[in-house]
C-alpha atoms as a PDB file:
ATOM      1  CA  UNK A   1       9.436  -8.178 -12.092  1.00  0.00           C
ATOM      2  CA  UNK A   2       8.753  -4.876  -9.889  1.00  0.00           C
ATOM      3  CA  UNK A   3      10.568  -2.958 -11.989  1.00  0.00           C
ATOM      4  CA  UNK A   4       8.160  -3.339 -14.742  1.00  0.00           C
ATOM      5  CA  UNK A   5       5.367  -3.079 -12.463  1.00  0.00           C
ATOM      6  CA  UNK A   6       7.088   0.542 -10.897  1.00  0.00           C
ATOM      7  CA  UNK A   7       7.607   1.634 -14.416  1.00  0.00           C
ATOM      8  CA  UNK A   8       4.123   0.485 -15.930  1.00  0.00           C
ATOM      9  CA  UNK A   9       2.615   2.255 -12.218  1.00  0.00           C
ATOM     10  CA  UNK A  10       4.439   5.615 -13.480  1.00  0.00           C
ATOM     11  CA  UNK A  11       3.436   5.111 -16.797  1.00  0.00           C
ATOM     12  CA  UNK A  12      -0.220   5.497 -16.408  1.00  0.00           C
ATOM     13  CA  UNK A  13       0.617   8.104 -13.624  1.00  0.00           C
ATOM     14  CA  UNK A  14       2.158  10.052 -15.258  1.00  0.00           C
ATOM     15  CA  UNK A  15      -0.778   9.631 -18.081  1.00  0.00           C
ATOM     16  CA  UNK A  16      -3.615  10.887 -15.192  1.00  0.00           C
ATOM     17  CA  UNK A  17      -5.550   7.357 -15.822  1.00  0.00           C
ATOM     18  CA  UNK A  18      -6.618   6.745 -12.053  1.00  0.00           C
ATOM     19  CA  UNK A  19      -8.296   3.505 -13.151  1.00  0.00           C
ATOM     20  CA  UNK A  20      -5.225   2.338 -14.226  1.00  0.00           C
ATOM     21  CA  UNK A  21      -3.438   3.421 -11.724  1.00  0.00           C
ATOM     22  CA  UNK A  22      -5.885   2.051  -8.788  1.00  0.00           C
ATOM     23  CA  UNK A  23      -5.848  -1.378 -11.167  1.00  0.00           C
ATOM     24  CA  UNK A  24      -1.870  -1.858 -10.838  1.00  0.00           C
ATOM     25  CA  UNK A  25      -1.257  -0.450  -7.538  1.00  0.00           C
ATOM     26  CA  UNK A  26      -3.947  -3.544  -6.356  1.00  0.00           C
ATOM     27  CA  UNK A  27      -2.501  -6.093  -8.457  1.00  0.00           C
ATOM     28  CA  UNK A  28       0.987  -5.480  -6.947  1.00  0.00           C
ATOM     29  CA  UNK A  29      -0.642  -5.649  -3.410  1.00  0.00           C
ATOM     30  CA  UNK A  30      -1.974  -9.215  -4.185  1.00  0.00           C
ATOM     31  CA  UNK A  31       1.704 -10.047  -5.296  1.00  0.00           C
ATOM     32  CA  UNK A  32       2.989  -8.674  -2.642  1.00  0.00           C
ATOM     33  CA  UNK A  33       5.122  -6.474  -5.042  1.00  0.00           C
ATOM     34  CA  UNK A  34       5.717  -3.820  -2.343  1.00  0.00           C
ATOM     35  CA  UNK A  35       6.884  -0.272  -3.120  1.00  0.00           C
ATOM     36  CA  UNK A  36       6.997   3.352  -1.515  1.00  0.00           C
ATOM     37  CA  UNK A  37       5.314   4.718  -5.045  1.00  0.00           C
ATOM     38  CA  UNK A  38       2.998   1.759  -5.128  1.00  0.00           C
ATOM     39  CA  UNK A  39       1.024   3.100  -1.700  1.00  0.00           C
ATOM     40  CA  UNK A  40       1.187   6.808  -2.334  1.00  0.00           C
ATOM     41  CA  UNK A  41       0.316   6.608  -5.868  1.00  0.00           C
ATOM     42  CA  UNK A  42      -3.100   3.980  -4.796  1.00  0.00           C
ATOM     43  CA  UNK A  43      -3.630   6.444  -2.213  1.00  0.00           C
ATOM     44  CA  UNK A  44      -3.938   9.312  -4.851  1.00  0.00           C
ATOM     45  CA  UNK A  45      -6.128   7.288  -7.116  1.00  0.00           C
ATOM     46  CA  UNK A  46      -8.518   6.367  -4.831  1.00  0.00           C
ATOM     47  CA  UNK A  47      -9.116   9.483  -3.594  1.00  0.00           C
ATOM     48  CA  UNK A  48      -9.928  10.885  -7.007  1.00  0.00           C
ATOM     49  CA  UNK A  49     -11.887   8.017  -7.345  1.00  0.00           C
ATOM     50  CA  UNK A  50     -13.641   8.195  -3.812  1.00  0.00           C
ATOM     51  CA  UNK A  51     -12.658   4.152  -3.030  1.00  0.00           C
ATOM     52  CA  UNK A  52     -12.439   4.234   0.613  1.00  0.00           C
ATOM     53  CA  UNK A  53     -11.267   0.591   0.973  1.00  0.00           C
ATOM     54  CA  UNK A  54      -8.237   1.110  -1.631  1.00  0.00           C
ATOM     55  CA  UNK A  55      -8.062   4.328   0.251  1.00  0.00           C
ATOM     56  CA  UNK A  56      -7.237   3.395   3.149  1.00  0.00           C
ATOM     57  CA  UNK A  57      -4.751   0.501   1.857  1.00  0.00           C
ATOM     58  CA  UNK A  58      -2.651   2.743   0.124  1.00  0.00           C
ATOM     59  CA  UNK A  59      -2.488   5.008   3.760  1.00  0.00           C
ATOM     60  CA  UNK A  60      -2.068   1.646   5.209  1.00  0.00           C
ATOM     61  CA  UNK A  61       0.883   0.876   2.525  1.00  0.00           C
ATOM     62  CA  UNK A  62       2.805   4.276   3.304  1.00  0.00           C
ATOM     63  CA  UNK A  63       2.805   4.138   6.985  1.00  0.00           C
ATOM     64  CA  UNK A  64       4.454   0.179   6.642  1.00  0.00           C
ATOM     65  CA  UNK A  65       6.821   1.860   4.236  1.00  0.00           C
ATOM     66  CA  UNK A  66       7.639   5.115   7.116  1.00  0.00           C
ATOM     67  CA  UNK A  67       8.022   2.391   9.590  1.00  0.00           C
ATOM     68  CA  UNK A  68      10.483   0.267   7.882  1.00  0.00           C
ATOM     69  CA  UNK A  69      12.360   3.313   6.890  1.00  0.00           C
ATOM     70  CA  UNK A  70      11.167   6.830   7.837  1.00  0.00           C
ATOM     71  CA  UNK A  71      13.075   8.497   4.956  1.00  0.00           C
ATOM     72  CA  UNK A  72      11.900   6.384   2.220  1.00  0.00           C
ATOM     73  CA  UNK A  73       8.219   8.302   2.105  1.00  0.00           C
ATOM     74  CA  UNK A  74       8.561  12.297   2.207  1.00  0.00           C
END
């Protein structure tokens, strides 16, 4: 099931929709669907989209991820 989440996560990244984006990377977090692209990517949408709480999950999602395993997020 993350595996279609990752790939449907690239797939509007890679299309620049930030809503989209910000939409999937949240859903996952409710899941609990967990994933090094999942954090950076809400990070980067957020931003664009000035939400400071998603914001500030995603940077909360990446350092979990560099904890667990400091090579897994460059």
């Amino acid at each position: 099931m993350i595996e279609k989440s990752i790939q449907s996560l690239i797939d509007q990244h890679m299309a620049g929709d930030d809503c989209a984006v910000l939409a999937l990377t949240q859903q996952m977090d409710v899941r609990e669907q967990w994933h090094p692209y999942q954090g950076i990517m809400m990070a980067e949408a957020a931003a664009r989209l000035c939400d400071r709480g998603a914001l500030h999950r995603g940077l909360d999602l990446i350092r979990m991820f560099h904890e667990q395993a400091p090579d897994s997020v460059a």
